[in-house]
Protein backbone atom coordinates (compact mmCIF):
# COMPACT_ATOMS: atom_id res chain seq x y z
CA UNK A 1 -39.47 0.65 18.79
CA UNK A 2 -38.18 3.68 17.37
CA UNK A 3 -34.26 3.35 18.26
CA UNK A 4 -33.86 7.50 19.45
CA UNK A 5 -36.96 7.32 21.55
CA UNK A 6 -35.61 4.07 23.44
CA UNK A 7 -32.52 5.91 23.94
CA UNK A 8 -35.07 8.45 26.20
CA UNK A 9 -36.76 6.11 27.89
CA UNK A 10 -33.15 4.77 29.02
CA UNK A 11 -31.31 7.94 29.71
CA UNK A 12 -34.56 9.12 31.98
CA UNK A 13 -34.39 5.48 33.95
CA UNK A 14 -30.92 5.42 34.20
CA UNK A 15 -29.61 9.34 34.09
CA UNK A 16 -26.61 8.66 36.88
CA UNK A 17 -25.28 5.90 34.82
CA UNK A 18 -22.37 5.91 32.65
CA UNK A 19 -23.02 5.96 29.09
CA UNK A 20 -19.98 6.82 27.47
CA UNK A 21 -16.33 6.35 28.54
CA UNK A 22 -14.70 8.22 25.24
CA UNK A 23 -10.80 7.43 25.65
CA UNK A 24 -10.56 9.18 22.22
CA UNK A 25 -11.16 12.02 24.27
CA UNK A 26 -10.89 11.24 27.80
CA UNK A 27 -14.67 12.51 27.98
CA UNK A 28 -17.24 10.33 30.50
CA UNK A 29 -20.77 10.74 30.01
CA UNK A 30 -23.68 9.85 32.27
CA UNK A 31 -27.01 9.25 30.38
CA UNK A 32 -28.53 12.01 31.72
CA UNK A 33 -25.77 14.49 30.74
CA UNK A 34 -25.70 12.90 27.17
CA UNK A 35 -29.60 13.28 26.59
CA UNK A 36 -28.95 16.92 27.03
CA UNK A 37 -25.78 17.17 24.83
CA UNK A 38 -27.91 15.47 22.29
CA UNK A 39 -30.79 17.49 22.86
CA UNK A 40 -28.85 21.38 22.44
CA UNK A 41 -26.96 19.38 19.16
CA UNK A 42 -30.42 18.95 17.97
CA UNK A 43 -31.43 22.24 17.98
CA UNK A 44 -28.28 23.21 16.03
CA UNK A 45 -29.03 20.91 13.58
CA UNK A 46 -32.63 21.84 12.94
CA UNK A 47 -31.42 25.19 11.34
CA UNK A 48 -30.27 23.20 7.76
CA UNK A 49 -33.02 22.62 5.68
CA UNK A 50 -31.44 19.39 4.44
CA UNK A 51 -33.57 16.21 4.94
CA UNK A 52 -30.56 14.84 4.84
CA UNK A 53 -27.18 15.24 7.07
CA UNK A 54 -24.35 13.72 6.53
CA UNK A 55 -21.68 12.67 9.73
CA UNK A 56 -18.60 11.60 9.00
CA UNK A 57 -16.79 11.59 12.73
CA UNK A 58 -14.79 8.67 14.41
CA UNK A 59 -16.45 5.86 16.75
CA UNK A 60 -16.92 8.18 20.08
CA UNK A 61 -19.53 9.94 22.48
CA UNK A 62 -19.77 12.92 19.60
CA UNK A 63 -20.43 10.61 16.89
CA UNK A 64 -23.41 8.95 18.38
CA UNK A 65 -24.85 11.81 20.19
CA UNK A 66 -25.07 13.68 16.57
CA UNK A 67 -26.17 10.30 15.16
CA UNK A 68 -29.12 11.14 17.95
CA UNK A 69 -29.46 14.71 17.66
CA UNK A 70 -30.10 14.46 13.70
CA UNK A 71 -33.00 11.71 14.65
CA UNK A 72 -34.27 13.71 17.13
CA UNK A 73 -34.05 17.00 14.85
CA UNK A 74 -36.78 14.88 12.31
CA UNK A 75 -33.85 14.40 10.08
CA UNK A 76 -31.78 11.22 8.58
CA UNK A 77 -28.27 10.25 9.27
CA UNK A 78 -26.08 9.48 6.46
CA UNK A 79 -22.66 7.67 7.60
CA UNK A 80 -19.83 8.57 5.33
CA UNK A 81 -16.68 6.46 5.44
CA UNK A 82 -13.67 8.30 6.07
CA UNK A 83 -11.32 5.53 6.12
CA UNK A 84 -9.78 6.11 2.54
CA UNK A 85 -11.17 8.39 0.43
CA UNK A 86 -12.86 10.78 2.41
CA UNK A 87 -13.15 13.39 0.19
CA UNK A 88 -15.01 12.17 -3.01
CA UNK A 89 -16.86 9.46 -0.53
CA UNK A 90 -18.17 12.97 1.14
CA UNK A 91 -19.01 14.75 -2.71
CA UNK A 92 -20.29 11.15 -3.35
CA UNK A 93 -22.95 11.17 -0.76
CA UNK A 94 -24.08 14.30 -1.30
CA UNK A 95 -24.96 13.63 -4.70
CA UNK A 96 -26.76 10.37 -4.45
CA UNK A 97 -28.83 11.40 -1.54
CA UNK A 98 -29.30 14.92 -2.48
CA UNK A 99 -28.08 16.86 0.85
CA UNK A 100 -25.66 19.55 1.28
CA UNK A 101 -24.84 19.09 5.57
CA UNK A 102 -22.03 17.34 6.94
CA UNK A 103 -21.00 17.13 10.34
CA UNK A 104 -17.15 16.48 10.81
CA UNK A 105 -14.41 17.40 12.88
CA UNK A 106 -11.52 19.40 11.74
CA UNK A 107 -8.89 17.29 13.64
CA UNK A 108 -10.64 14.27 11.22
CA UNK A 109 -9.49 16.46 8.11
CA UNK A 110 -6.20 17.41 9.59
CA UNK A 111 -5.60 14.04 10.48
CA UNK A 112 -6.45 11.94 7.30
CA UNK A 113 -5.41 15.26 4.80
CA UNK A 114 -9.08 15.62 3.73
CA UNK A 115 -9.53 18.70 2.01
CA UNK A 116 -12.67 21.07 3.36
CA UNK A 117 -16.13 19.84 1.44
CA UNK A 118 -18.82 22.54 0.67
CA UNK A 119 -21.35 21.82 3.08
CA UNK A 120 -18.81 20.91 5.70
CA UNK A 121 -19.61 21.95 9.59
CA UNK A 122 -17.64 21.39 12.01
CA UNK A 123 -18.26 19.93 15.35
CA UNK A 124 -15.85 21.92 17.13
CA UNK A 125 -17.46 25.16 15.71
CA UNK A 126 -21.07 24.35 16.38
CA UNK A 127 -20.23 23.72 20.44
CA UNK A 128 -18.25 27.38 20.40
CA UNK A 129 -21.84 28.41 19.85
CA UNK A 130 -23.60 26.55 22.58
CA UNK A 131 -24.79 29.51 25.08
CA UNK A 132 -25.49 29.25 28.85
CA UNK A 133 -29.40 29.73 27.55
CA UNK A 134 -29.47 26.70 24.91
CA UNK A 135 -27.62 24.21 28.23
CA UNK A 136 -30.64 25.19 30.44
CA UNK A 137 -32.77 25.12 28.00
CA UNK A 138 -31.97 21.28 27.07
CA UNK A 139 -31.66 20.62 31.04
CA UNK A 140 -35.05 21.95 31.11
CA UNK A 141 -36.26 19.61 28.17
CA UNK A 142 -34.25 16.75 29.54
CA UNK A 143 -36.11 17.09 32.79
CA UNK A 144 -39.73 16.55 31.59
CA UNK A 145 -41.67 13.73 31.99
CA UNK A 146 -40.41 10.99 29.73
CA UNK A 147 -43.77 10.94 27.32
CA UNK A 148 -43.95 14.72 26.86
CA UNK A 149 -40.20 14.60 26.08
CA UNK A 150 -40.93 11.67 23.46
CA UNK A 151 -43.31 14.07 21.51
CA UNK A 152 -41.33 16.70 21.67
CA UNK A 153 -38.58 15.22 19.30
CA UNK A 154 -39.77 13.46 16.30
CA UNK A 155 -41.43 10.46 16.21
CA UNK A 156 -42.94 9.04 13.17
CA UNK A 157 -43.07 5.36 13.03
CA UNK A 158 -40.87 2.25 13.18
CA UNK A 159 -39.96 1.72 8.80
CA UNK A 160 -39.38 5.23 9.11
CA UNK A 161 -35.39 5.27 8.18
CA UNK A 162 -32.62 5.55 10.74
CA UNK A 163 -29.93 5.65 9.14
CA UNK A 164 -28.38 5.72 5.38
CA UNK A 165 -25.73 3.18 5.18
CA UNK A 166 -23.22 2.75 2.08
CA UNK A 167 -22.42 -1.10 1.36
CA UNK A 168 -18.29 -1.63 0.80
CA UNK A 169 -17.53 -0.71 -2.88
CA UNK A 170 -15.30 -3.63 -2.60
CA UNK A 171 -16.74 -5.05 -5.91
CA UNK A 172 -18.55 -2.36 -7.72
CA UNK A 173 -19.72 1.36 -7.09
CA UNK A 174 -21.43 1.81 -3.67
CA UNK A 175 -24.85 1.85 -3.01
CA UNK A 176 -27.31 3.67 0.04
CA UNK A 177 -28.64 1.09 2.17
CA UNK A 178 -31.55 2.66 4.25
CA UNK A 179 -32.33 1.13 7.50
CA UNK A 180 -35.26 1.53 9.36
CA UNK A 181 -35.71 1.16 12.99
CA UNK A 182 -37.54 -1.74 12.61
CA UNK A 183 -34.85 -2.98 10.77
CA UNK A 184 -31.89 -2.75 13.70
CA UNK A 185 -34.42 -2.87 16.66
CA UNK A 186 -35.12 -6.41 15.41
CA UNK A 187 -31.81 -7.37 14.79
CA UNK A 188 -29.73 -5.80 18.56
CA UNK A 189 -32.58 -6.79 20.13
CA UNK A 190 -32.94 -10.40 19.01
CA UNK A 191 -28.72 -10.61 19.27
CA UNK A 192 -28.51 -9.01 22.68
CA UNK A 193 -31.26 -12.16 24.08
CA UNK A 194 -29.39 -14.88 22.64
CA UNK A 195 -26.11 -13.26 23.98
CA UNK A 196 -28.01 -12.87 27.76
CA UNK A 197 -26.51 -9.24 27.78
CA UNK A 198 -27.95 -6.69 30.33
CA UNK A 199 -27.20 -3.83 31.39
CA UNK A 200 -24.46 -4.40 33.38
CA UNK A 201 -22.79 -5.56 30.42
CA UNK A 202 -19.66 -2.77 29.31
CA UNK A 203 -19.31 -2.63 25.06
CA UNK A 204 -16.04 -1.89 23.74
CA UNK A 205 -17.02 0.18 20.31
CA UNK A 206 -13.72 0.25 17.85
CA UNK A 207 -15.75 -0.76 14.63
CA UNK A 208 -16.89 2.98 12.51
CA UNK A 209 -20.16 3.58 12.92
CA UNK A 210 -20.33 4.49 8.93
CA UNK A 211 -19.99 0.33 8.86
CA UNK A 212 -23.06 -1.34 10.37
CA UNK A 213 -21.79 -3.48 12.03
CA UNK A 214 -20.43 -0.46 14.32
CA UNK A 215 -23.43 1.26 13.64
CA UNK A 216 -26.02 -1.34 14.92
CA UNK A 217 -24.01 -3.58 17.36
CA UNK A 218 -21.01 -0.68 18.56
CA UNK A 219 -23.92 1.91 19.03
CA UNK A 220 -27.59 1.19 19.06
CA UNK A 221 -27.46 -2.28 21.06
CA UNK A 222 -25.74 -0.63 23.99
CA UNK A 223 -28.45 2.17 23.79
CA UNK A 224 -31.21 -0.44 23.99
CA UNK A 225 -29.75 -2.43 26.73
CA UNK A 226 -28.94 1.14 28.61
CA UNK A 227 -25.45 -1.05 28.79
CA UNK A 228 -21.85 1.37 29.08
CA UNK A 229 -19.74 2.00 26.04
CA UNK A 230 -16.45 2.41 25.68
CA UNK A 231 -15.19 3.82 22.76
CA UNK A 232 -11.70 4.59 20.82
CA UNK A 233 -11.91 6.06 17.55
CA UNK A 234 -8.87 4.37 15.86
CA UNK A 235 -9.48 0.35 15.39
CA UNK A 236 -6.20 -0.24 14.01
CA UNK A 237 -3.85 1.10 16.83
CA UNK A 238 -3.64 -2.39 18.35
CA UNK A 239 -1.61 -1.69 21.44
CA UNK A 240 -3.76 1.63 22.47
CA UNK A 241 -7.47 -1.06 22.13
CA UNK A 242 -5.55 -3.54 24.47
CA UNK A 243 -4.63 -1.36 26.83
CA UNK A 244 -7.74 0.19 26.42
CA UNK A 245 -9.87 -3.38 27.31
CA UNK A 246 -7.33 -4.29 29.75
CA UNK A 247 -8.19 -0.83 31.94
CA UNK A 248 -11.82 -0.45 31.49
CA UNK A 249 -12.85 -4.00 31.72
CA UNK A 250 -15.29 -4.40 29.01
CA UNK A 251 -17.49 -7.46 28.47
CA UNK A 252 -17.80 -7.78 25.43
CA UNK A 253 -15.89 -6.90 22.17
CA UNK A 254 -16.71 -7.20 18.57
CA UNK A 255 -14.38 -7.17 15.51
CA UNK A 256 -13.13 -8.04 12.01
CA UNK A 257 -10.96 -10.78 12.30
CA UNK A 258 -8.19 -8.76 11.21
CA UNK A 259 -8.74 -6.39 13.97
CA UNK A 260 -9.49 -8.79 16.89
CA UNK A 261 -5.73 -10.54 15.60
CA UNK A 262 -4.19 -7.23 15.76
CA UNK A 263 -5.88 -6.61 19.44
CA UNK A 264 -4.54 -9.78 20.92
CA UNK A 265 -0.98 -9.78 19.41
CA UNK A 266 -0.57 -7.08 21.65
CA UNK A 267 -2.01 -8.31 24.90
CA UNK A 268 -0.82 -9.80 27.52
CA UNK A 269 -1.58 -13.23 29.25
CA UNK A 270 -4.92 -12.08 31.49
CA UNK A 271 -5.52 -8.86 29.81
CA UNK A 272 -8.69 -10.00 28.27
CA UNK A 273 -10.04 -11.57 31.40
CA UNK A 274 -13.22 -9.23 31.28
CA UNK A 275 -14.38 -9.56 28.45
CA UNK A 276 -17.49 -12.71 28.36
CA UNK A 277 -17.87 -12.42 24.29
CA UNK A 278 -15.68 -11.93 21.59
CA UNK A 279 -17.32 -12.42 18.33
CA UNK A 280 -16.05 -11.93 14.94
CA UNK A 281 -17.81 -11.20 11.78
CA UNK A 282 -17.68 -9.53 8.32
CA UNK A 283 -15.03 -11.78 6.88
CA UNK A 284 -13.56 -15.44 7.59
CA UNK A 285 -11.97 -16.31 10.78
CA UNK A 286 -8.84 -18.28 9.84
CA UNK A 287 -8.11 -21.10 12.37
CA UNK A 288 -5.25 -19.82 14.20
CA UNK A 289 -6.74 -17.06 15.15
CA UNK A 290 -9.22 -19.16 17.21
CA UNK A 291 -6.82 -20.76 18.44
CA UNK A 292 -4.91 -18.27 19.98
CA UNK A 293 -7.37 -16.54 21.53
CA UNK A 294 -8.47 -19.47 23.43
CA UNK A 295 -4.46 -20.54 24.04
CA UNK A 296 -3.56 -17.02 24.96
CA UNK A 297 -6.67 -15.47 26.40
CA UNK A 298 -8.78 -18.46 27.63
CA UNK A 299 -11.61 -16.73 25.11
CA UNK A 300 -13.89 -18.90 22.89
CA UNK A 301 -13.98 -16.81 19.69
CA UNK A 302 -17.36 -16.95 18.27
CA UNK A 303 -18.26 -16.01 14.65
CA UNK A 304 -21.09 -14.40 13.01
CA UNK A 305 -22.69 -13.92 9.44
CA UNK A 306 -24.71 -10.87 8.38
CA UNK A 307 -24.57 -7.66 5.78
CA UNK A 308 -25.07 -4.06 5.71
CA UNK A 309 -28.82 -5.30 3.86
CA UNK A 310 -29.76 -7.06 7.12
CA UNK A 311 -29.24 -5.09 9.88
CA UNK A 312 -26.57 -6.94 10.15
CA UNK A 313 -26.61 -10.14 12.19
CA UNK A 314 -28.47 -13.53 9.95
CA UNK A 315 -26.51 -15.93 11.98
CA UNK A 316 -24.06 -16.46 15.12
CA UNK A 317 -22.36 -18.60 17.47
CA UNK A 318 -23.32 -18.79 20.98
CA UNK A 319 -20.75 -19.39 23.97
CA UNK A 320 -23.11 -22.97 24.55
CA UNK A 321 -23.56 -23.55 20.64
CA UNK A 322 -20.84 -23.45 18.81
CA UNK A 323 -19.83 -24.77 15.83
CA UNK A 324 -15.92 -23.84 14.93
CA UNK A 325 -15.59 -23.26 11.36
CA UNK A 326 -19.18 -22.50 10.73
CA UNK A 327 -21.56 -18.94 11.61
CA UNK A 328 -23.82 -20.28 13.39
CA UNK A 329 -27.45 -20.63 13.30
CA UNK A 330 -29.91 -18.22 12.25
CA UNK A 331 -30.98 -15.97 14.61
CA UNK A 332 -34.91 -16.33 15.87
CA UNK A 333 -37.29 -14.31 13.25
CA UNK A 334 -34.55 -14.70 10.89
CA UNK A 335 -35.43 -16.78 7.84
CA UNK A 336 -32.40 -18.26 5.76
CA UNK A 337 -33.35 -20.69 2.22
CA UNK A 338 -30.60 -22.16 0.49
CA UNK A 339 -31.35 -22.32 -3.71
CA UNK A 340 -29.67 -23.73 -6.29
CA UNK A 341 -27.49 -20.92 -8.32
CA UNK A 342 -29.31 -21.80 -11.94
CA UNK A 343 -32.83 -23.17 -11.33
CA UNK A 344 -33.72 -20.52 -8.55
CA UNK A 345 -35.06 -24.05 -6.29
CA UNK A 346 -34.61 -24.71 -2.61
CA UNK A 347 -31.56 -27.35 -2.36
CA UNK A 348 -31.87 -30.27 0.04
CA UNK A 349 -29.90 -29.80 3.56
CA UNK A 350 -25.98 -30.22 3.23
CA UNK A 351 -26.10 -28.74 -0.48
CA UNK A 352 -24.59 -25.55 -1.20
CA UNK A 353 -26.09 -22.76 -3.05
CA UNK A 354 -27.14 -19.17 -3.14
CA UNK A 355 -28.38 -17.89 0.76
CA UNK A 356 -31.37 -15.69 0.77
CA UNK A 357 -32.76 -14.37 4.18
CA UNK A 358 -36.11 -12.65 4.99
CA UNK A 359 -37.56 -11.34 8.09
CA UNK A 360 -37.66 -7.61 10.04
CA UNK A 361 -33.83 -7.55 9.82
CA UNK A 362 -33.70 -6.98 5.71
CA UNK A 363 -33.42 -3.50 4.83
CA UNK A 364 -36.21 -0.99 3.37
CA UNK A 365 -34.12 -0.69 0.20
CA UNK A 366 -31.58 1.06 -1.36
CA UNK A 367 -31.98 4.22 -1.90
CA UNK A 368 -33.48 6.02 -5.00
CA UNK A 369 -32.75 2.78 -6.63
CA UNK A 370 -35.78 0.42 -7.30
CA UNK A 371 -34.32 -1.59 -10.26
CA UNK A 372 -31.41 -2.75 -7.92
CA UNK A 373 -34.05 -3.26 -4.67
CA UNK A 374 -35.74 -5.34 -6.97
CA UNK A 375 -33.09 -7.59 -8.23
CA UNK A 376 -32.04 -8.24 -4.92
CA UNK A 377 -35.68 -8.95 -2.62
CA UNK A 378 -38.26 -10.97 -4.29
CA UNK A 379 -41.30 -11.66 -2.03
CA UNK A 380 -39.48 -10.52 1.29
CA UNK A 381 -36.45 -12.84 0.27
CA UNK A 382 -33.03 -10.64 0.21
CA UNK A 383 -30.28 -12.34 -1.95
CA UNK A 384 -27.57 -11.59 -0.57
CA UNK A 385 -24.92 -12.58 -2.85
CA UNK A 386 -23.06 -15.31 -0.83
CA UNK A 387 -23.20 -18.70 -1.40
CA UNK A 388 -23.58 -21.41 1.77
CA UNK A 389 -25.05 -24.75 3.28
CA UNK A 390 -27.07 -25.39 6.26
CA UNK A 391 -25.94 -28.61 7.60
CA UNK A 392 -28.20 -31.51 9.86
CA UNK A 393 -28.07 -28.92 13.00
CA UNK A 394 -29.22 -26.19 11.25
CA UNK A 395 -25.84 -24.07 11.44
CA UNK A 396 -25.07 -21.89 8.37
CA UNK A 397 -22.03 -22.33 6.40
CA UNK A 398 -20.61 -19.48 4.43
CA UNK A 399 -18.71 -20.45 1.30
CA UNK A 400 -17.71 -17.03 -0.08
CA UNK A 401 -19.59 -14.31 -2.57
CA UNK A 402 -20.68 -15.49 -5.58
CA UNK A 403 -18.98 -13.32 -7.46
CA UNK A 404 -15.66 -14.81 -6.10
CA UNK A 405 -16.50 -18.03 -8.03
CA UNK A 406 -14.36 -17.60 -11.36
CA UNK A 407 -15.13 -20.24 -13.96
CA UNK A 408 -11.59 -21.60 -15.31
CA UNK A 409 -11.81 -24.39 -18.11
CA UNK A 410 -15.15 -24.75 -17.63
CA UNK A 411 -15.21 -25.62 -13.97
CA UNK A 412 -16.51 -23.23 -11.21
CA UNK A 413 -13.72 -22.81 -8.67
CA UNK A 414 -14.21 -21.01 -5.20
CA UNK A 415 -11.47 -17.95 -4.50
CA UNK A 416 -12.61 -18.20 -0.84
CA UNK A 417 -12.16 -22.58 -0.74
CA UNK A 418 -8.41 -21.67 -2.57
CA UNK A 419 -7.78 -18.80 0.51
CA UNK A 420 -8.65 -21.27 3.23
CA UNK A 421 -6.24 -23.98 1.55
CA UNK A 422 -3.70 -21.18 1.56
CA UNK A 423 -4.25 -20.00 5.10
CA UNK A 424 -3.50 -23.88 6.37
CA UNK A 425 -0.02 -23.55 4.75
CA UNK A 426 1.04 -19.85 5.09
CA UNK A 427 2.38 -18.74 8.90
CA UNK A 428 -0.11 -17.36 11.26
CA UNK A 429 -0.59 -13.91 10.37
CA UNK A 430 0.24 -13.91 6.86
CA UNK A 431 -2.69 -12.25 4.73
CA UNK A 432 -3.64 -13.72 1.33
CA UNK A 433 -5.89 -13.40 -1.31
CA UNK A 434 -6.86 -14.68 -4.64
CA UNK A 435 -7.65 -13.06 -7.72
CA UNK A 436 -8.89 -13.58 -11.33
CA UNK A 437 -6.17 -12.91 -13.75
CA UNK A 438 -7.56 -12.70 -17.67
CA UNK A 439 -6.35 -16.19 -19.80
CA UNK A 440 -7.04 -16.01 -23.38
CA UNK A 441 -6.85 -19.74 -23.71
CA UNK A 442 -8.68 -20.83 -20.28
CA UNK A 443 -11.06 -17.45 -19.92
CA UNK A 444 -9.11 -16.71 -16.46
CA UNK A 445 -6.22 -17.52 -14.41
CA UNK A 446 -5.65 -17.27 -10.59
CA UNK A 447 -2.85 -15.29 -8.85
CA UNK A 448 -2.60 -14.78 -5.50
CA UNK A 449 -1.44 -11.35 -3.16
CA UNK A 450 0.38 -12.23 -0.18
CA UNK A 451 1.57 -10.00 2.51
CA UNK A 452 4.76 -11.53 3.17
CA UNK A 453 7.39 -13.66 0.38
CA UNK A 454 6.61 -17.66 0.35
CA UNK A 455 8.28 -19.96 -1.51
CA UNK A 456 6.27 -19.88 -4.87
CA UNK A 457 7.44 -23.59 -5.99
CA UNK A 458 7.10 -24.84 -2.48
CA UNK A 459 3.54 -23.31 -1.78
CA UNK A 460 2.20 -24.59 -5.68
CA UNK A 461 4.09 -28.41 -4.90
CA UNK A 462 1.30 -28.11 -1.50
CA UNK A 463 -1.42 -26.24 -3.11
CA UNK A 464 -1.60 -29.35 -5.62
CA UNK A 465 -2.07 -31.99 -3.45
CA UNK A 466 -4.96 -30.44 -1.78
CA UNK A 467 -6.49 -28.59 -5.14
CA UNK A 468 -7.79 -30.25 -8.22
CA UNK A 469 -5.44 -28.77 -10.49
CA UNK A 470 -7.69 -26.12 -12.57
CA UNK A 471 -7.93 -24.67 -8.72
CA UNK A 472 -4.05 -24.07 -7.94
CA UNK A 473 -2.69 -20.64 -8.46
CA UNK A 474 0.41 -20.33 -10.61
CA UNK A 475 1.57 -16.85 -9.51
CA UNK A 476 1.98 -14.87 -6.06
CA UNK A 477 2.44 -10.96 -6.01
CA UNK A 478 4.24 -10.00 -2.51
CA UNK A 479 2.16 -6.70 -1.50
CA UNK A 480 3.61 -5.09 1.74
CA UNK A 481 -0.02 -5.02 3.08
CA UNK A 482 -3.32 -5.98 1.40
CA UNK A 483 -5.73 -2.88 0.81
CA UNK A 484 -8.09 -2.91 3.49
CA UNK A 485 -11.91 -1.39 3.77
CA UNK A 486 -12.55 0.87 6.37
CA UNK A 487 -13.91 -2.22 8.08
CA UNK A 488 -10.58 -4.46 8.13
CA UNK A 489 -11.79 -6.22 5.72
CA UNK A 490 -9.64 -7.10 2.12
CA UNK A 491 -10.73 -4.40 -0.35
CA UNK A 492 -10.93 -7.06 -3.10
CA UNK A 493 -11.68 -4.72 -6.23
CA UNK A 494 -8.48 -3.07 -5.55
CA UNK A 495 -6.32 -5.98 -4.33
CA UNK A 496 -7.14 -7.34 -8.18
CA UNK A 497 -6.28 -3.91 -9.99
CA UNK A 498 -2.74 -4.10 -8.32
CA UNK A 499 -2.13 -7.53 -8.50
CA UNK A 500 -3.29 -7.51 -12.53
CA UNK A 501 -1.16 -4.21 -12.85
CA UNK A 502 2.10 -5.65 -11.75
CA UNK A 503 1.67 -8.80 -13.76
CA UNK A 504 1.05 -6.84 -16.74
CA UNK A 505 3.99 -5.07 -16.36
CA UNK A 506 6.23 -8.04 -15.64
CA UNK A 507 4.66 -9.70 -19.23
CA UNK A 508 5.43 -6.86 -21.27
């Protein structure tokens, strides 16, 4: 399935239907009117030589219709996260992938104080130049039969690549994941059958579509399942996304943990009564918030496993499987091995060790970069860098990246095992998270960031009882709020520069 080509053969079934409700700005789309936007976009687009276009725009009807437009225009989409940054991220991507293009919005660069990039084109400008002749033109197009219209975008062939992604940065320098459409048609496709979603279903898309987990389940699984999407292009104004779900009834919403917490601390009881599927994935989902959405809301919060490698969904709980605490089983197609860190071996069920994953989900490559493809997929196998068990029922259990395993008097100790300890004692809401300090006598230390003050002799007195003692963290760093990724999620690389910084500077 080649992901633009599906969106035809839904927008020509379904033209009447909506297929954007934009409360970014106010904007509601049928199919059939957004097949022609995305058609007269197209031609615009076909003008730049670039192979290559970047789009960095908020979660909304214009961002995916110029995600479509570039496809359709034979050209590749490269997401560009605007969340922090925006400026070098935009010089960045241009340099690794070679391309000069980007499509923004110049309320975007008032907005976050990005400075203009050479290259830069803005959306508002290009639709000053739409003409009466390019709208009937596209309505013209739009109105052919649905295989002459097919051929007369681009077509080319499923592990063609969708979409350029870049993966977090939150432990080293980003790198270009490319996607293909086999890669996310898989994956939404696969997802949207073990969630029974139809058409009738109503997405609410807050996630950025320069994350994939916005770009594949926010955007293209909606498009597949011809389903209406509701989009806001700010994730973390809580109390405009509540009201938001509470007046267009959506069915189903998808988050960070730290955004879904953020969502429901400012609903009310009932508010959430649409909505058949809340799931939760790229980080942990602490306990209470489980809790209260099935206290507050009546909602069973299901959580998921996946990366920007693999499309992204490995594994997930379902509303009649679920396993609190874990992610869930694998989904079908989707291979998952469990090997020991050293000797490389498959580990017997119930062990932990290094997960690898293979199947249609796991990514072409990264791009321009076979050294670092090759280190990671072996064989079909991606290794993804996490570490996890599959119990007796087959449900995956993720035990934190690798890398977040510090080795401390010669004993491996978990940073994500110390933050779940931590969670259990701090109050609900209370972000935390634990860092490697240098030791000259032990090799490392731990310290640990917290967004609010605790009691540090209180909190180490607990921590003790439930750590073995190389494992208990002997200093906390009050931060008023934890750097965050444009995702939600902790932006670990520079929660660790601050927190070393200040404790440097309180030891000299």
């Amino acid at each position: 399935m080649l992901l633009h080509q599906q969106f035809i053969r839904i927008a020509k079934a379904h033209k009447n239907k909506l297929a954007f409700i934009d409360r970014s700005t106010g904007r509601r789309m049928t199919y059939g009117k957004s097949l022609i936007a995305a058609l007269i976009l197209s031609r615009k687009l076909k003008q730049y030589h670039d192979t290559y276009i970047g789009i960095m725009v908020p979660t909304s009807a214009g961002c995916a219709l110029t995600i479509l437009a570039t496809l359709f225009a034979g050209k590749v989409p490269v997401m560009i996260n605007y969340s922090t940054g925006a400026e070098s991220n935009a010089r960045f991507a241009q340099q690794r992938c070679g391309f000069r293009r980007i499509v923004t919005s110049r309320a975007l660069l008032e907005k976050i104080g990005c400075q203009k990039v050479d290259g830069m084109v803005f959306i508002e400008d290009i639709l000053e130049t739409v003409t009466v002749v390019n709208k009937l033109t596209a309505a013209s197009r739009a109105a052919m039969p649905t295989a002459m219209l097919m051929k007369s975008v681009y077509g080319g062939t499923e592990d063609d690549t969708v979409v350029i992604l870049f993966t977090s940065g939150s432990e080293k320098m980003p790198k270009g994941v490319e996607l293909s459409h086999r890669n996310i048609a898989s994956n939404v496709t696969t997802a949207a059958e073990q969630f029974r979603l139809g058409s009738d279903d109503i997405m609410m898309s807050v996630l950025p579509l320069f994350h994939v987990f916005g770009q594949s389940i926010n955007m293209w699984l909606p498009i597949v399942m011809g389903m209406s999407n509701v989009t806001y292009g700010n994730p973390l104004e809580f109390k405009n996304v509540a009201r938001i779900i509470k007046e267009e009834q959506p069915t189903m919403l998808v988050g960070t943990p730290f955004f879904l917490a953020g969502y429901l601390k400012q609903s009310g009881e009932g508010d959430f009564s649409s909505l058949r599927l809340v799931v939760a994935g790229a980080d942990k989902v602490p306990d209470w918030l489980r809790s209260a959405f099935s206290e507050q809301q009546g909602i069973q919060l299901l959580e998921g496993y996946g990366a920007t490698e693999t499309s992204p969904v490995i594994s997930v709980n379902l509303p009649e499987e679920n396993k609190p605490g874990s992610v869930g089983r694998p989904l079908p197609g989707v291979q998952v091995r469990i090997v020991g860190v050293d000797s490389g071996e498959e580990v017997p069920v119930g062990h932990e060790g290094k997960i690898l994953v293979k199947g249609d989900l796991v990514m072409k490559g990264y791009f321009d970069d076979l050294e670092e493809t090759l280190l990671h997929i072996e064989d079909g196998w991606y290794e993804t860098g996490d570490m996890g068990l599959v119990d007796d029922d087959g449900y995956l259990w993720h035990k934190g990246r690798l890398k977040r395993f510090v080795k401390i008097g010669g004993e491996m100790v978990s940073l994500v095992l110390v933050e779940s300890v931590l969670e259990s004692l701090l109050p609900d809401g209370v972000e935390c998270c634990v860092v490697e300090i240098p030791d000259a006598r032990k090799g490392a230390n731990l310290a640990v960031a917290v967004s609010a003050s605790v009691d540090q002799k209180q909190m180490i007195a607990a921590l003790t009882k439930q750590l073995p003692p190389v494992a208990v963290p002997r200093q906390f760093v009050e931060l008023e709020e934890l750097p965050k990724m444009g995702s939600g999620k902790v932006d670990f690389r520079s929660t660790t520069v601050m927190v070393q910084d200040i404790l440097s500077n309180v030891d000299s």
